[in-house]
Protein backbone atom coordinates (compact mmCIF):
# COMPACT_ATOMS: atom_id res chain seq x y z
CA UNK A 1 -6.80 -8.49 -9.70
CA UNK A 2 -5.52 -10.10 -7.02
CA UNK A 3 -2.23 -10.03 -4.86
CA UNK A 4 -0.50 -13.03 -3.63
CA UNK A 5 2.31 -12.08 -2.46
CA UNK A 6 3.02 -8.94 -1.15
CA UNK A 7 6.68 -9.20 -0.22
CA UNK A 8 7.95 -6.19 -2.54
CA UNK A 9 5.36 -3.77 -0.21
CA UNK A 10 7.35 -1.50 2.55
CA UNK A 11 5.87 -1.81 5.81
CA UNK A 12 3.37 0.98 6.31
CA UNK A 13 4.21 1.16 10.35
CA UNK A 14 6.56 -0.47 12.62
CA UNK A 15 5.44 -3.21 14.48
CA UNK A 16 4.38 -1.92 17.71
CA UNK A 17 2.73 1.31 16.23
CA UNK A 18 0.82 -1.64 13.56
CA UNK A 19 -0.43 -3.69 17.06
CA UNK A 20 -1.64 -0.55 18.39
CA UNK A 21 -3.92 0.23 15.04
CA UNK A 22 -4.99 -3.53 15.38
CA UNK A 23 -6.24 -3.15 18.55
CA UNK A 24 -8.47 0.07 18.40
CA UNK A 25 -11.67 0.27 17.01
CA UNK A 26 -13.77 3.43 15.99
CA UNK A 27 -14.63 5.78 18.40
CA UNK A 28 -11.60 5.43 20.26
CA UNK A 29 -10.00 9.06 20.85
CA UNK A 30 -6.72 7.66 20.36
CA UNK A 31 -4.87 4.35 19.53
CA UNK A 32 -5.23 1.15 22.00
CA UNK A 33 -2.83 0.50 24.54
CA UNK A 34 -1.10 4.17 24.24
CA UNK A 35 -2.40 4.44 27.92
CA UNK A 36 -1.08 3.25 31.11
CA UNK A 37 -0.41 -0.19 31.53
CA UNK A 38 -3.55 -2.80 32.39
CA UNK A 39 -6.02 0.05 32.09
CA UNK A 40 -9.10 -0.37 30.09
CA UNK A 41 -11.51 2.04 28.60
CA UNK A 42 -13.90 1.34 31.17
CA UNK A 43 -12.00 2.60 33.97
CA UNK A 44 -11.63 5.73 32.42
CA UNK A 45 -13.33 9.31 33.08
CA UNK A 46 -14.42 9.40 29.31
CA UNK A 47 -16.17 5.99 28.77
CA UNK A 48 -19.37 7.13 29.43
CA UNK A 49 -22.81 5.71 29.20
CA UNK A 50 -24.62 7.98 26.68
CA UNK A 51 -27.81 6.99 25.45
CA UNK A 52 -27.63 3.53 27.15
CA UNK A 53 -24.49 3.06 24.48
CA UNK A 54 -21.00 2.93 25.79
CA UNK A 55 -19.02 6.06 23.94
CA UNK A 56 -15.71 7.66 24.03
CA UNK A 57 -16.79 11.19 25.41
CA UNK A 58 -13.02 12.62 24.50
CA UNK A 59 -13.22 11.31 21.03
CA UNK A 60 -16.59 13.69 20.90
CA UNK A 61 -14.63 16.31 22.69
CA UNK A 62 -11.67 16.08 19.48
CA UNK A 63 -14.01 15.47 16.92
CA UNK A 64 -17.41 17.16 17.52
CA UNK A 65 -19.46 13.96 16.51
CA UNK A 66 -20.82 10.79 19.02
CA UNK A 67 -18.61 8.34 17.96
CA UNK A 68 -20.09 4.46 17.73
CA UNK A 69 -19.75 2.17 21.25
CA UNK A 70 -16.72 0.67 22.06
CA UNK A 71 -15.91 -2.66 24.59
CA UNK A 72 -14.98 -1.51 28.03
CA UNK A 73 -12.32 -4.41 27.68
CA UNK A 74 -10.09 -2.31 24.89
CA UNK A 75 -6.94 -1.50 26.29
CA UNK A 76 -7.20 2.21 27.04
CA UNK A 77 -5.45 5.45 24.98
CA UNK A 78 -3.17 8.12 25.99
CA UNK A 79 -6.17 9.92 26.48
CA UNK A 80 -6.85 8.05 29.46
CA UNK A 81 -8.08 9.74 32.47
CA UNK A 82 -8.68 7.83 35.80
CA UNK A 83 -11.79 8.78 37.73
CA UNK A 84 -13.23 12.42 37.53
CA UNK A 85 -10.23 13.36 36.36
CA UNK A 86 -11.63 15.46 33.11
């Protein structure tokens, strides 16, 4: 069955909070740009290189599983730390 148009749907979240969900990708601790402004993942404490793989190592921390790779380029979560800052 198919749906063409979708009009009579509610929004499921609003718009900023929907950009946000766009922008992550697995293995992100927390939803994209949540963090401060202009930082990336790969200036944070917790995008680490594990097993030659880039990883979230505070998704890990929350979840207790090694979470896929993720781009350094991602704009960073509210978990963002900058530095040694763990």
């Amino acid at each position: 069955m198919s749906i063409t148009n979708s009009s009579h749907l509610t929004v499921g979240h609003d718009p900023i909070t929907a950009w946000q969900i766009n922008l992550s990708c697995p293995g992100m601790a927390h939803f994209a740009a949540t963090g401060p402004f202009g930082s990336c993942c790969k200036d944070c404490a917790f995008w680490e290189t594990l097993k030659k793989r880039r990883r979230c190592a505070k998704f890990a921390q929350l979840t207790g599983k090694l979470g896929p790779p993720i781009r350094g380029d991602i704009e960073s979560c509210r978990h963002f730390k900058r530095g040694d800052e763990k």
